[in-house]
C-alpha atoms as a PDB file:
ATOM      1  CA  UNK A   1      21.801 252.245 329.532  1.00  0.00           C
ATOM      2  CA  UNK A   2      23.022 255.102 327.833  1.00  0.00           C
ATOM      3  CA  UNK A   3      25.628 257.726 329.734  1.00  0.00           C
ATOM      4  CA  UNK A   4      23.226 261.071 330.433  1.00  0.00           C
ATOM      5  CA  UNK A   5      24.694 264.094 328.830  1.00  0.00           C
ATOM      6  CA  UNK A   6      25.482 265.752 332.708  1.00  0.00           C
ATOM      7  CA  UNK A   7      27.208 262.128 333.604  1.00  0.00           C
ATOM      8  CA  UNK A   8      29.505 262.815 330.382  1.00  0.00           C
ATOM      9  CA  UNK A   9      30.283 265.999 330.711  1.00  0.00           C
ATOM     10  CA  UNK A  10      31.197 264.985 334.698  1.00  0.00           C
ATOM     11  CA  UNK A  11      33.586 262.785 333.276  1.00  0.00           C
ATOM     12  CA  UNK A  12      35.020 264.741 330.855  1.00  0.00           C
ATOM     13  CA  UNK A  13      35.600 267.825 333.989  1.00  0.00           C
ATOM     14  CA  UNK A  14      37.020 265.126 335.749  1.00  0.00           C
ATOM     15  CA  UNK A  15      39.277 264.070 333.592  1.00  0.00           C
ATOM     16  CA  UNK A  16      40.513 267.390 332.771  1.00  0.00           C
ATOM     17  CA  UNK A  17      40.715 268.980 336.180  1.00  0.00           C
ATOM     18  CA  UNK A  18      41.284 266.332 338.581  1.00  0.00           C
ATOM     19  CA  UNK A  19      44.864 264.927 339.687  1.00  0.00           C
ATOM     20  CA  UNK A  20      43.603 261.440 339.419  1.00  0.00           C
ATOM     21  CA  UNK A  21      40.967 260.992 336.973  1.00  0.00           C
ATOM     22  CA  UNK A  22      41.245 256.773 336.829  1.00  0.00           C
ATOM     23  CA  UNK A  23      39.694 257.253 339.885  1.00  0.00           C
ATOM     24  CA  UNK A  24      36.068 257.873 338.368  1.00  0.00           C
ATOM     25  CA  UNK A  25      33.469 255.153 337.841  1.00  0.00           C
ATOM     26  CA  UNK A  26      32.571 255.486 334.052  1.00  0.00           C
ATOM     27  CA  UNK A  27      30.165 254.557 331.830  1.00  0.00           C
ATOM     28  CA  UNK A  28      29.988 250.881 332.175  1.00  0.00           C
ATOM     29  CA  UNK A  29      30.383 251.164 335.932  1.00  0.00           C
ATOM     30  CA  UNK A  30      28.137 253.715 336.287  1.00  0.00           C
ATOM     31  CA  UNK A  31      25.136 251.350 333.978  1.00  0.00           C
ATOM     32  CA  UNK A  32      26.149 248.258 336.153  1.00  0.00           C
ATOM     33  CA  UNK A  33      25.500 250.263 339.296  1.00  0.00           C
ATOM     34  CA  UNK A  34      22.380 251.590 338.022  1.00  0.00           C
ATOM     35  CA  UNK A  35      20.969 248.242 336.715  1.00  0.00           C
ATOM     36  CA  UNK A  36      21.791 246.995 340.524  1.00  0.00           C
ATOM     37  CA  UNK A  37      19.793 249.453 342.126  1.00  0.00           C
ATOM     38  CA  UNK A  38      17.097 248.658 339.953  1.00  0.00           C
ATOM     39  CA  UNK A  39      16.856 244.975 340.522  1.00  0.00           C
ATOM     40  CA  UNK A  40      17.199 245.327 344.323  1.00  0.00           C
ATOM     41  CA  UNK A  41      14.774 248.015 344.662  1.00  0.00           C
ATOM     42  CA  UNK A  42      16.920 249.920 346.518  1.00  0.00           C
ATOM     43  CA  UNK A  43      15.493 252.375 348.729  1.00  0.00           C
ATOM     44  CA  UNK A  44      18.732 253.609 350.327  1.00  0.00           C
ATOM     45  CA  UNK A  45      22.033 253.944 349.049  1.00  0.00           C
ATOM     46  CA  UNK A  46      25.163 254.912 351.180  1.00  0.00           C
ATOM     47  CA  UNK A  47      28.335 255.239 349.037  1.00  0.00           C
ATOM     48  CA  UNK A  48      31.431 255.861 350.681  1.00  0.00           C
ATOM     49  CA  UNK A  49      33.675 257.453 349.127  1.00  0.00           C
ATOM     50  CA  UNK A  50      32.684 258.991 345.881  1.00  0.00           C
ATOM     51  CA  UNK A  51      35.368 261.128 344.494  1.00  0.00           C
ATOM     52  CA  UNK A  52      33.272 263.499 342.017  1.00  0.00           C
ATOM     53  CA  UNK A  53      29.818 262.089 342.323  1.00  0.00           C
ATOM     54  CA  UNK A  54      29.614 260.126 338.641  1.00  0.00           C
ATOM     55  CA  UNK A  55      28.354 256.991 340.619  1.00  0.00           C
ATOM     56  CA  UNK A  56      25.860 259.083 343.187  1.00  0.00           C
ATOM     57  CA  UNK A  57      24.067 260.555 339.994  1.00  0.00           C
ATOM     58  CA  UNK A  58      23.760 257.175 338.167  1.00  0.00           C
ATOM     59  CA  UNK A  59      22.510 255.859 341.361  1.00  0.00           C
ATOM     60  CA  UNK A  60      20.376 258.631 342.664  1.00  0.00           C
ATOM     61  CA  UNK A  61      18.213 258.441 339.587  1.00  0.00           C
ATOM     62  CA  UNK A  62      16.530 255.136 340.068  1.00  0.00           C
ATOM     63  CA  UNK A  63      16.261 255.111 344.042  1.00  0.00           C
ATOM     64  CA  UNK A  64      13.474 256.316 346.396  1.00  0.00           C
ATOM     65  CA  UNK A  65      15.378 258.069 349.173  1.00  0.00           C
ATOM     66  CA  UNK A  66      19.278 258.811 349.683  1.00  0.00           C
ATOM     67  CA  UNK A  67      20.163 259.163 353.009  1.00  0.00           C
ATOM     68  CA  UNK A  68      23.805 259.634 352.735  1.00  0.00           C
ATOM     69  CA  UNK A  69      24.754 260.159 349.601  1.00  0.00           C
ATOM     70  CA  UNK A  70      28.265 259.863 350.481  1.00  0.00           C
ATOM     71  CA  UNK A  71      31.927 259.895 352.434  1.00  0.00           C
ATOM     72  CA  UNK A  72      34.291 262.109 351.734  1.00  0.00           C
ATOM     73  CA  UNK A  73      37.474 264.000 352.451  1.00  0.00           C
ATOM     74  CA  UNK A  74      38.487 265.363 349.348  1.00  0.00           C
ATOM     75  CA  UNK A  75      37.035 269.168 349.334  1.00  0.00           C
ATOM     76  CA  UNK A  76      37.957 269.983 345.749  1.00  0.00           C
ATOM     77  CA  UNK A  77      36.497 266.444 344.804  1.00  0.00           C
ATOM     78  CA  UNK A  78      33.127 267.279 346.590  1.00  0.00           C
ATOM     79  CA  UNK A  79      33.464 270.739 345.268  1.00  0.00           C
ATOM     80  CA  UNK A  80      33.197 269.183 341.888  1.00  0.00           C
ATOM     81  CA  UNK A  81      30.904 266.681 342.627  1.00  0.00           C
ATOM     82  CA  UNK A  82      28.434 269.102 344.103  1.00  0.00           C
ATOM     83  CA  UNK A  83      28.445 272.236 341.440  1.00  0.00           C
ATOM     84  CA  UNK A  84      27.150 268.894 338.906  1.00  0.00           C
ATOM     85  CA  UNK A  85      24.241 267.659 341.411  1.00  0.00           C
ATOM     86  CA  UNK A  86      22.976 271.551 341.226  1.00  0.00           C
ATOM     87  CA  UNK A  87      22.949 271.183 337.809  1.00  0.00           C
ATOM     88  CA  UNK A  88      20.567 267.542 338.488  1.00  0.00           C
ATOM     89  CA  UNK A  89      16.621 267.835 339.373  1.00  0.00           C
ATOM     90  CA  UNK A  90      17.955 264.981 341.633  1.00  0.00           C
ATOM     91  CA  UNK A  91      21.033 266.637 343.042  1.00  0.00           C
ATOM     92  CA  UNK A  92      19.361 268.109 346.077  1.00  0.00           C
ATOM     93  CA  UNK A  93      18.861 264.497 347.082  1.00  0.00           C
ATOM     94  CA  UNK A  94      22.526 263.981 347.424  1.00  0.00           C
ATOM     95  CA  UNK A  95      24.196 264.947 350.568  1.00  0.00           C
ATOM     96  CA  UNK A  96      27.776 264.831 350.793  1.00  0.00           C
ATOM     97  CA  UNK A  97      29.054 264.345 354.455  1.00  0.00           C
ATOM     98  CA  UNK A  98      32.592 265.288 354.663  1.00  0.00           C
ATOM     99  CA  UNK A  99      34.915 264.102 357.247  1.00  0.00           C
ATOM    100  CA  UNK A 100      35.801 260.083 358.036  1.00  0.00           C
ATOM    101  CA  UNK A 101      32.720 257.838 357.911  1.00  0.00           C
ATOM    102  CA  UNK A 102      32.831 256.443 361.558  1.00  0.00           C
ATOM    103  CA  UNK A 103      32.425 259.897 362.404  1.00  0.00           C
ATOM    104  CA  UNK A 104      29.559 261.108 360.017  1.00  0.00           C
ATOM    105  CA  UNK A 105      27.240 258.067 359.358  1.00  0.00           C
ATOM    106  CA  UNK A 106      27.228 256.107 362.723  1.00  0.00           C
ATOM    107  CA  UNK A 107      27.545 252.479 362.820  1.00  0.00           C
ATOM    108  CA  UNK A 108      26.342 249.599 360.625  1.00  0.00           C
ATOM    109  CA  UNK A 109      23.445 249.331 362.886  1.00  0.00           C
ATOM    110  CA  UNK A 110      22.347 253.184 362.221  1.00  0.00           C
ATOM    111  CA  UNK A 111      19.053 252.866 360.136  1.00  0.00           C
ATOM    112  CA  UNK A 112      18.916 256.373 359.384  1.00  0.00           C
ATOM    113  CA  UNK A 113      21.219 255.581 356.700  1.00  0.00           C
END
């Protein structure tokens, strides 16, 4: 599965701009997740924890319905992550929820998410 051109340049603004750039899920991650989602059918995806988004977008794009797109405490990380899903027909699918996850997506019995 070939990297989109928005993933790629998401990478390359995250490795330029960010303090910890190993942190993003790349290319090969970002296929492996994809192909995942695909085989399980996944309707639902809750990532916590997504740094700048790379892995929301990759998944996003082959799932029905995303809940909670993600965890996160990291303002200038979700800054990033969120000026690139305006820039996706899929991005306004992707919420962010800031803040610790106990607090923002219940329990592991919540089916909202």
């Amino acid at each position: 599965m070939p990297e989109s051109d928005l993933c790629r340049a998401l990478r390359e603004e995250t490795q330029r701009r960010m303090e910890s750039p190993q942190m993003i899920v790349g290319p090969l991650e970002g296929a492996f997740l994809k192909m995942m989602a695909q085989i399980v059918q996944a309707k639902r995806v809750l990532e916590i924890g997504m740094f700048t988004g790379y892995s929301a977008l990759c998944l996003r794009s082959v799932t029905g319905r995303w809940d909670c797109a993600d965890v996160w405490i990291d303002e200038e990380s979700a800054a990033l992550a969120r000026q690139y899903f305006a820039r996706s027909p899929i991005g306004k699918k992707i919420e962010i929820r800031m803040g610790r996850r106990s607090r923002r997506c219940g329990n592991s019995r919540d089916r909202s998410i």
